[in-house]
Protein backbone atom coordinates (compact mmCIF):
# COMPACT_ATOMS: atom_id res chain seq x y z
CA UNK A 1 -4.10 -7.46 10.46
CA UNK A 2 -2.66 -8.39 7.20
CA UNK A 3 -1.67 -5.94 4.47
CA UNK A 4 -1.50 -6.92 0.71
CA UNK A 5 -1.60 -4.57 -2.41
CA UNK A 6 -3.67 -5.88 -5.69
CA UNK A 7 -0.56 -5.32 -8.08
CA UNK A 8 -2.87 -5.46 -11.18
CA UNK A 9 -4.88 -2.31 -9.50
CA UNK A 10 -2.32 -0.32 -8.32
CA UNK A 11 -0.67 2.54 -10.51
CA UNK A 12 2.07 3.23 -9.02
CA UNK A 13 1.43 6.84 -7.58
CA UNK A 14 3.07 6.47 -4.20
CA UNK A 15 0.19 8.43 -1.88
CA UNK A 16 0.37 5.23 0.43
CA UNK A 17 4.42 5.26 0.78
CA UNK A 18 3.94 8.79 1.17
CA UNK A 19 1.17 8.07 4.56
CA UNK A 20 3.19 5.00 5.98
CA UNK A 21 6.87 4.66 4.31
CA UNK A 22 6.95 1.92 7.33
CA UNK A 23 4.35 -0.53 5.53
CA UNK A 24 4.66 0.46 1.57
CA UNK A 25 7.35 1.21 -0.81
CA UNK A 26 7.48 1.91 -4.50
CA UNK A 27 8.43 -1.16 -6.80
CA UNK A 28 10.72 0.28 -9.18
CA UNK A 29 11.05 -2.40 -11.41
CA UNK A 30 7.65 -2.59 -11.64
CA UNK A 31 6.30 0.50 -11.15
CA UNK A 32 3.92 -0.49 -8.26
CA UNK A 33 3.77 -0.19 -4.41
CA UNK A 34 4.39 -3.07 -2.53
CA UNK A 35 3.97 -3.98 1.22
CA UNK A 36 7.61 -3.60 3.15
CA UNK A 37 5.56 -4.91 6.22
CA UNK A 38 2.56 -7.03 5.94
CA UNK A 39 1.41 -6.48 9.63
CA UNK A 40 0.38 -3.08 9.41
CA UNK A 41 0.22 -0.43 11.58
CA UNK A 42 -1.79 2.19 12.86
CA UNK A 43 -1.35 4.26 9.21
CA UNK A 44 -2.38 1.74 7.00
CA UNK A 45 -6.26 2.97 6.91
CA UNK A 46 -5.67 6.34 6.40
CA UNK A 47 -3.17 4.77 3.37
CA UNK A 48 -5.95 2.17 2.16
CA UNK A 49 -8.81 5.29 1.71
CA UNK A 50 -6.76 7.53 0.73
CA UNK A 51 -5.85 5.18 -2.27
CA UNK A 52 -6.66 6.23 -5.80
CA UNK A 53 -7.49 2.70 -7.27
CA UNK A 54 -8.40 1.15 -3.91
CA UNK A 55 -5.38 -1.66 -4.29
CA UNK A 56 -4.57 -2.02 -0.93
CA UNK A 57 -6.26 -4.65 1.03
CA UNK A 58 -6.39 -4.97 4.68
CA UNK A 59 -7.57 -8.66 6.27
CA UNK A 60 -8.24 -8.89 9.57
C-alpha cells in the first residue's frame, strides 16, 4: 500500500491526523496534511472515507 494526499484537494482540516497521527500530519506552512509515512497502516481507510474532500489516495 502506498499513501499520497492530493495537496490541491485537501483543506487542511486535520480529521485524518486526528484517525492516524502515525501516517498524516498537518503542513503548517502550507496549511495541508501531508503523509509522515507513505506505507500505511491499518488506519489509513477509516482516514481516507472519513475525508471531507476525498484527498487522500491509497494505491495498492
Amino acid at each position: 500500500m502506498k499513501v499520497s494526499i492530493n495537496e490541491e484537494r485537501c483543506i487542511g482540516c486535520g480529521v485524518c491526523v486526528q484517525i492516524d497521527p502515525d501516517v498524516f500530519s498537518l503542513a503548517s506552512s502550507r496549511g495541508v496534511a501531508k503523509v509522515i509515512r507513505p506505507e500505511g497502516n491499518s488506519l489509513v481507510s477509516q482516514a481516507m472515507t472519513s475525508c471531507p474532500v476525498d484527498a487522500i489516495i491509497v494505491e495498492e
